[in-house]
Structure formats: C-alpha cells, structure tokens
Protein backbone atom coordinates (compact mmCIF):
# COMPACT_ATOMS: atom_id res chain seq x y z
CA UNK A 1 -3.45 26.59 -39.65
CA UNK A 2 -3.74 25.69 -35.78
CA UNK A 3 -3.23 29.94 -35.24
CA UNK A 4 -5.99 30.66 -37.51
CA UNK A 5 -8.30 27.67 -35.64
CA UNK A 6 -7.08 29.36 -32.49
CA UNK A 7 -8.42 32.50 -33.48
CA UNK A 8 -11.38 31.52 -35.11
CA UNK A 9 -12.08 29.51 -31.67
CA UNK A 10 -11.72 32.85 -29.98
CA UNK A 11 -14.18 34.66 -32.04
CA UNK A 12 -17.10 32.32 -31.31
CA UNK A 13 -16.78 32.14 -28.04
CA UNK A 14 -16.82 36.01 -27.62
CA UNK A 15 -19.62 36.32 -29.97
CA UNK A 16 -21.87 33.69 -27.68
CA UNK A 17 -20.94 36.00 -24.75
CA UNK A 18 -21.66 39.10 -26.19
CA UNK A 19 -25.08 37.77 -27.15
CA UNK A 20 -25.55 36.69 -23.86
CA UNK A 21 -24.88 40.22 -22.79
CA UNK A 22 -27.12 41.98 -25.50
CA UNK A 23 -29.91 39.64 -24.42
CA UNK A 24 -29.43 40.15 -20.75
CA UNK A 25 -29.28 44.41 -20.98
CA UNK A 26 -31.84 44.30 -23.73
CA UNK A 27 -29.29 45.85 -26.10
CA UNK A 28 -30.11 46.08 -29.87
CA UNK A 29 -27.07 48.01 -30.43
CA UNK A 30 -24.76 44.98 -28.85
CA UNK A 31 -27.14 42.60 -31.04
CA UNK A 32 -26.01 44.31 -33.85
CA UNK A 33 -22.45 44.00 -33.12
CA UNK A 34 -22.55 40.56 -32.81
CA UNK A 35 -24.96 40.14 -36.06
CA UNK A 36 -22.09 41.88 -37.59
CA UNK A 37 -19.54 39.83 -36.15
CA UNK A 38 -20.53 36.56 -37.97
CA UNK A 39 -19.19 37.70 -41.40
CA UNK A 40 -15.55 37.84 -39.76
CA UNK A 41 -15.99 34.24 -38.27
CA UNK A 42 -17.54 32.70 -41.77
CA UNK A 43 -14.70 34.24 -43.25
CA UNK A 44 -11.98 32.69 -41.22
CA UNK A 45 -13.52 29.26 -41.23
CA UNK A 46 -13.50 29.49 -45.24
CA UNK A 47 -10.29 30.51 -44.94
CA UNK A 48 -9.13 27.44 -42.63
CA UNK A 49 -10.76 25.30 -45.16
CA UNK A 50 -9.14 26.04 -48.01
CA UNK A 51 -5.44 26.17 -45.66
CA UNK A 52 -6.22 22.94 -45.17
CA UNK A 53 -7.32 21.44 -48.38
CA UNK A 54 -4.07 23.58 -50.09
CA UNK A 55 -2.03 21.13 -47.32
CA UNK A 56 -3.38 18.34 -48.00
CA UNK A 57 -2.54 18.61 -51.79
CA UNK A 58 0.68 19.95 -51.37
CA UNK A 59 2.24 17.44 -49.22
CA UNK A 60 0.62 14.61 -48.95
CA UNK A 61 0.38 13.94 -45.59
CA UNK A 62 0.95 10.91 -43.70
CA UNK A 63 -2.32 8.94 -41.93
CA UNK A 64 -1.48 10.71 -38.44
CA UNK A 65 -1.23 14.49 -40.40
CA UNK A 66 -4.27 13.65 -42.14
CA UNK A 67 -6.71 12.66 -39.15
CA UNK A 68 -5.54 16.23 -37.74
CA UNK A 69 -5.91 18.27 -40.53
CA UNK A 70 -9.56 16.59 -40.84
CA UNK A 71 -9.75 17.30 -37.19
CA UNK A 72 -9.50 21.02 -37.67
CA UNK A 73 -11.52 21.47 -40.73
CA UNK A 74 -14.49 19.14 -39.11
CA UNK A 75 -14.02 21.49 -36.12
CA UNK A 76 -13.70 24.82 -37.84
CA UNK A 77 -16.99 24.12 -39.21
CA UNK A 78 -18.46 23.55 -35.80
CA UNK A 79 -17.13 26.67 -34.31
CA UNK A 80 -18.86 28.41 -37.66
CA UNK A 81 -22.27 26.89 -36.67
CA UNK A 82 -21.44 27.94 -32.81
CA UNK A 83 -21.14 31.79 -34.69
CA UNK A 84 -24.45 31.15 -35.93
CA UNK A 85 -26.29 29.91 -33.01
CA UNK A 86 -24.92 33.18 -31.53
CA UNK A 87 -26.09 35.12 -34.53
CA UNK A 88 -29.62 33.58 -33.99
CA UNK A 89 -29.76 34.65 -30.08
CA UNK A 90 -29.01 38.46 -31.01
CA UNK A 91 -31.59 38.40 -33.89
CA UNK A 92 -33.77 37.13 -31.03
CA UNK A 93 -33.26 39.59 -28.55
CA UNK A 94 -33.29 42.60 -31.25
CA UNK A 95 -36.90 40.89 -31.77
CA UNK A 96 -37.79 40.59 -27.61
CA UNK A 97 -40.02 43.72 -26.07
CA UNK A 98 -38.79 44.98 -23.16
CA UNK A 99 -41.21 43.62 -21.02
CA UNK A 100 -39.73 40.19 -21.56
CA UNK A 101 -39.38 37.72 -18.75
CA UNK A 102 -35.91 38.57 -18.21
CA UNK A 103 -36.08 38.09 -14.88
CA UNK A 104 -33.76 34.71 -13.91
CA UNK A 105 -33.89 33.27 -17.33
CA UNK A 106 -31.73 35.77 -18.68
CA UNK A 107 -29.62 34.58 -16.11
CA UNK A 108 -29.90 31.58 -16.79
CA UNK A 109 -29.18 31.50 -19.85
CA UNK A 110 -25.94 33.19 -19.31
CA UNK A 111 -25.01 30.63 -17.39
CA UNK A 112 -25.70 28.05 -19.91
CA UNK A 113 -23.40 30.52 -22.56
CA UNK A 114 -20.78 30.41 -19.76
CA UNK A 115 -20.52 26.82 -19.45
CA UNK A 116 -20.84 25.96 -23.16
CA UNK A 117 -18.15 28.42 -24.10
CA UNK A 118 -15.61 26.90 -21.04
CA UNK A 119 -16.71 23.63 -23.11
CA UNK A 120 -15.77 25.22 -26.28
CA UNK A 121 -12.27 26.51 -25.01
CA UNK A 122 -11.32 22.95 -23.14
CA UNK A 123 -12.41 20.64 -26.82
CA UNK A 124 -10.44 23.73 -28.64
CA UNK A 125 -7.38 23.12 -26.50
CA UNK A 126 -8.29 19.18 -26.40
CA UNK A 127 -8.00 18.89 -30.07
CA UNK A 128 -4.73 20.50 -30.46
CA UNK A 129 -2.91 19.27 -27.45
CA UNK A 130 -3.99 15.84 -28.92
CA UNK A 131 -5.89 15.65 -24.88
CA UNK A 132 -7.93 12.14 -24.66
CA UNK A 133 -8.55 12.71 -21.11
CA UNK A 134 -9.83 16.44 -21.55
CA UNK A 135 -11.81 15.86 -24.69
CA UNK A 136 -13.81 13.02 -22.64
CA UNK A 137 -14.41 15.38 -19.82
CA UNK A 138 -15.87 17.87 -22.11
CA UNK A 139 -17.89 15.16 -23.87
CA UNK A 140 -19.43 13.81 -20.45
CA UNK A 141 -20.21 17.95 -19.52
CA UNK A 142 -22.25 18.56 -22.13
CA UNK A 143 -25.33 16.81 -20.16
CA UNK A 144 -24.83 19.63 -17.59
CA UNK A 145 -25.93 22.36 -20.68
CA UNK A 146 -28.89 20.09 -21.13
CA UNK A 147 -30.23 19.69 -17.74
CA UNK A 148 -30.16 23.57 -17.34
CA UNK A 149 -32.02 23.79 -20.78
CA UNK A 150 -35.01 21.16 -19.87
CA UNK A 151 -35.18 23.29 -16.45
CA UNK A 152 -35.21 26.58 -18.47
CA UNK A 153 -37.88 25.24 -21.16
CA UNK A 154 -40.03 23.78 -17.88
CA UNK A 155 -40.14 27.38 -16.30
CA UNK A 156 -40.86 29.10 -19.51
CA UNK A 157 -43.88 26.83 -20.39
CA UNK A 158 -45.48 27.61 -16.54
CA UNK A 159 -44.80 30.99 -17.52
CA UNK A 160 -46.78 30.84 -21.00
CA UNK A 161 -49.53 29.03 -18.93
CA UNK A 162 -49.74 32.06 -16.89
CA UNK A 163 -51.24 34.79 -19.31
CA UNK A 164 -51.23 34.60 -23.31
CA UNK A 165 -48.87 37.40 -23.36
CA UNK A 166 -46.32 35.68 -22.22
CA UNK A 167 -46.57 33.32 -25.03
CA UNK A 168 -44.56 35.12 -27.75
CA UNK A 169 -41.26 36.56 -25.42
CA UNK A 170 -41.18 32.95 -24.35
CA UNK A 171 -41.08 31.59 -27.13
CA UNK A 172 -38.04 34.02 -28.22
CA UNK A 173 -36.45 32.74 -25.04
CA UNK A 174 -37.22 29.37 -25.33
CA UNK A 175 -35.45 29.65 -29.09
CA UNK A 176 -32.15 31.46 -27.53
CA UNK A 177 -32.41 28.60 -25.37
CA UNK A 178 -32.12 25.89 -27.70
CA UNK A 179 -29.76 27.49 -29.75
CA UNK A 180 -27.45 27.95 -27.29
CA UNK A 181 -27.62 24.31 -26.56
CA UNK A 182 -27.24 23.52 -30.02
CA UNK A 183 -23.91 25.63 -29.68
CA UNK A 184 -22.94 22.84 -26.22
CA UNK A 185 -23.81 20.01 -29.16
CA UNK A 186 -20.80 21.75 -31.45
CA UNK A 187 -18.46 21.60 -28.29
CA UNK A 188 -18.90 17.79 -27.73
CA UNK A 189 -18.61 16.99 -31.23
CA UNK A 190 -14.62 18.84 -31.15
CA UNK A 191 -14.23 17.25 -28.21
CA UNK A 192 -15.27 13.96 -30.17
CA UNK A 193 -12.81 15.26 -33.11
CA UNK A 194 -10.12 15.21 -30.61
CA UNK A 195 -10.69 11.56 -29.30
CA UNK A 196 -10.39 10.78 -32.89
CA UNK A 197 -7.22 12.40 -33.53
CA UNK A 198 -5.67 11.23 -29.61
CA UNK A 199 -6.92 7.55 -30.12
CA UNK A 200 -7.55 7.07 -33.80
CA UNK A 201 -11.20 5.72 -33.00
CA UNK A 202 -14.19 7.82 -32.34
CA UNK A 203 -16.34 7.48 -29.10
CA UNK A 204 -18.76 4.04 -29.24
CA UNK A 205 -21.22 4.85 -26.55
CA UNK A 206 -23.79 7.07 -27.49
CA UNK A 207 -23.95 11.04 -26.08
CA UNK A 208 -24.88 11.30 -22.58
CA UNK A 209 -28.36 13.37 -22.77
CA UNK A 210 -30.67 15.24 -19.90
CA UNK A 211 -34.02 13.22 -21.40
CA UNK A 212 -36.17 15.95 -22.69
CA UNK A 213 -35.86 16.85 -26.04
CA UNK A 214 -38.50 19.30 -27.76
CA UNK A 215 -36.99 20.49 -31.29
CA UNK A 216 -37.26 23.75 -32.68
C-alpha cells in the first residue's frame, strides 16, 4: 500500500506542475493532458482505498497499524482533491484568452505550485517515515502559500480596477489562484495525518493563516 501512496503522491504533484506549465505557455494541448491525467490519479486513490479497507479486515490490525493505515487512506484522499485542484487550473487556462495578464502572475503562480508541491513531497515523506519534526515544518509553511496568494489576489483586483476587460481573465486567475492554495491546504492536512500517526495526537493550535480570506 505505501508503493501505491508513493505513486499516487507522484502523480499529483506532476499534474499541479504541468498545469502550472499549460497556464504559463498558454497551452490547451498541455491542459488537456493534465485534464486527462485525473482519471489515472482517481483511479489509484480508489484503489488505495479499497487496499486498505481489504487490510484492515483481513488482519486485524493492532492500534499503531490502524492509525497508519487511516493515515494513508485520509491522505490518499487529499492527494485526490490536490489532482482536482490541478484539474480545475487547466480547465481554467483552456478557458483564458491569450491576452491574459500573464505577465508576473503566471509567475507567480508557479511559484506558489512550486512551493505547495515541495510541501506535498516533505508531508508525503513525513507520513511514512513516521517524521514529527518534518510534518510540523510543513504545517508551519503552509502560511508562506497564503501570503503569496493574498499578494496575488491584491494585484489582480488593481488590475480589474484598471479597465473592465480585465475583469473576466482575472477572475480565471484569481480562481487558479485559490485552487492552488486549496491544493497547500491538502499538504498541511498530511502533514497533520503524520503528527497523528508520529505522536498519536493531532495538532491543538489552530492553522497558522496569512489573514485574508475571500472564498470562491
């Protein structure tokens, strides 16, 4: 089961990179690749699922087996929604005209894929290496994805104040935006799975967040 959660890991994290990469080139071709892509992860993550609910009545596991097999399949289902928050951003930018504000959001928004799939791969490794002091990094990280999403949002509104036009690409942005911090969200919570399974209690302080929170 941890090979397949490996893998699965894998696949969402390329497919919020290659979305990145459509959106930044403009390429509906690449969008469609990664559109495609989903059904592979959705299948893997159903497959984990039932792996792990097939252990779990086979051998009835002791308290310690059992917090990590819930691990996985609570975190398998995260890296599923991470698949479709990169579904959403290459449905977006098959939808964006080409004379989208590209210019340094595009960017920046790479950057915010970059850092939430480093997040991704360090709560991955975190929750199968059993890593209290990694998963906890991760965890306090995740209010780096949000700051660079509140300054994103804040330069796409002066944009839309600028000329009406500008209104509907921003929006598209603004919604490629969010998802991708939605994806950074999905990264803390494995990273939160893996305190669980390292320390047998879950985190008592509340998320650290940027502040500005517009929903979408």
């Amino acid at each position: 089961m941890q090979a397949h959660f490996l893998k699965l890991s894998g696949l969402a994290e390329q497919a919020l990179m290659d979305a990145a990469k459509a959106l930044e080139s403009l390429d509906s071709q690449a969008a469609e690749r990664v559109i495609a892509s989903d059904a592979a992860i959705d299948e893997l993550e159903e497959f984990i699922q039932m792996e792990a609910a097939s252990l779990i009545a086979r051998r009835a596991p002791t308290a310690s087996d059992l917090r990590r097999v819930l691990g996985v399949m609570r975190a398998a289902h995260s890296l599923e929604r991470v698949g479709d928050y990169a579904k959403n951003v290459a449905k977006r930018t098959r939808a964006l005209p080409h004379s989208a504000p590209l210019e340094g959001h595009a960017g920046t928004i790479r950057r915010m894929c970059t850092l939430v799939v480093q997040l991704l791969d360090e709560a991955t490794r975190a929750l199968v290496q059993k890593d209290a002091a990694l998963a906890t990094a991760v965890r306090r990280r995740d209010l780096d994805i949000d700051q660079m999403y509140n300054t994103l949002f804040r330069s796409l509104f002066t944009y839309m104040m600028e000329s009406p036009a500008n209104i509907g690409p921003s929006m598209h942005l603004h919604f490629i935006a969010k998802n991708i911090e939605r994806a950074g969200d999905h990264a803390t919570t494995i990273a939160e799975q893996a305190l669980y399974l390292a320390t047998g209690t879950m985190p008592r302080e509340p998320r650290p967040k940027a502040g500005l929170e517009v929903e979408s």
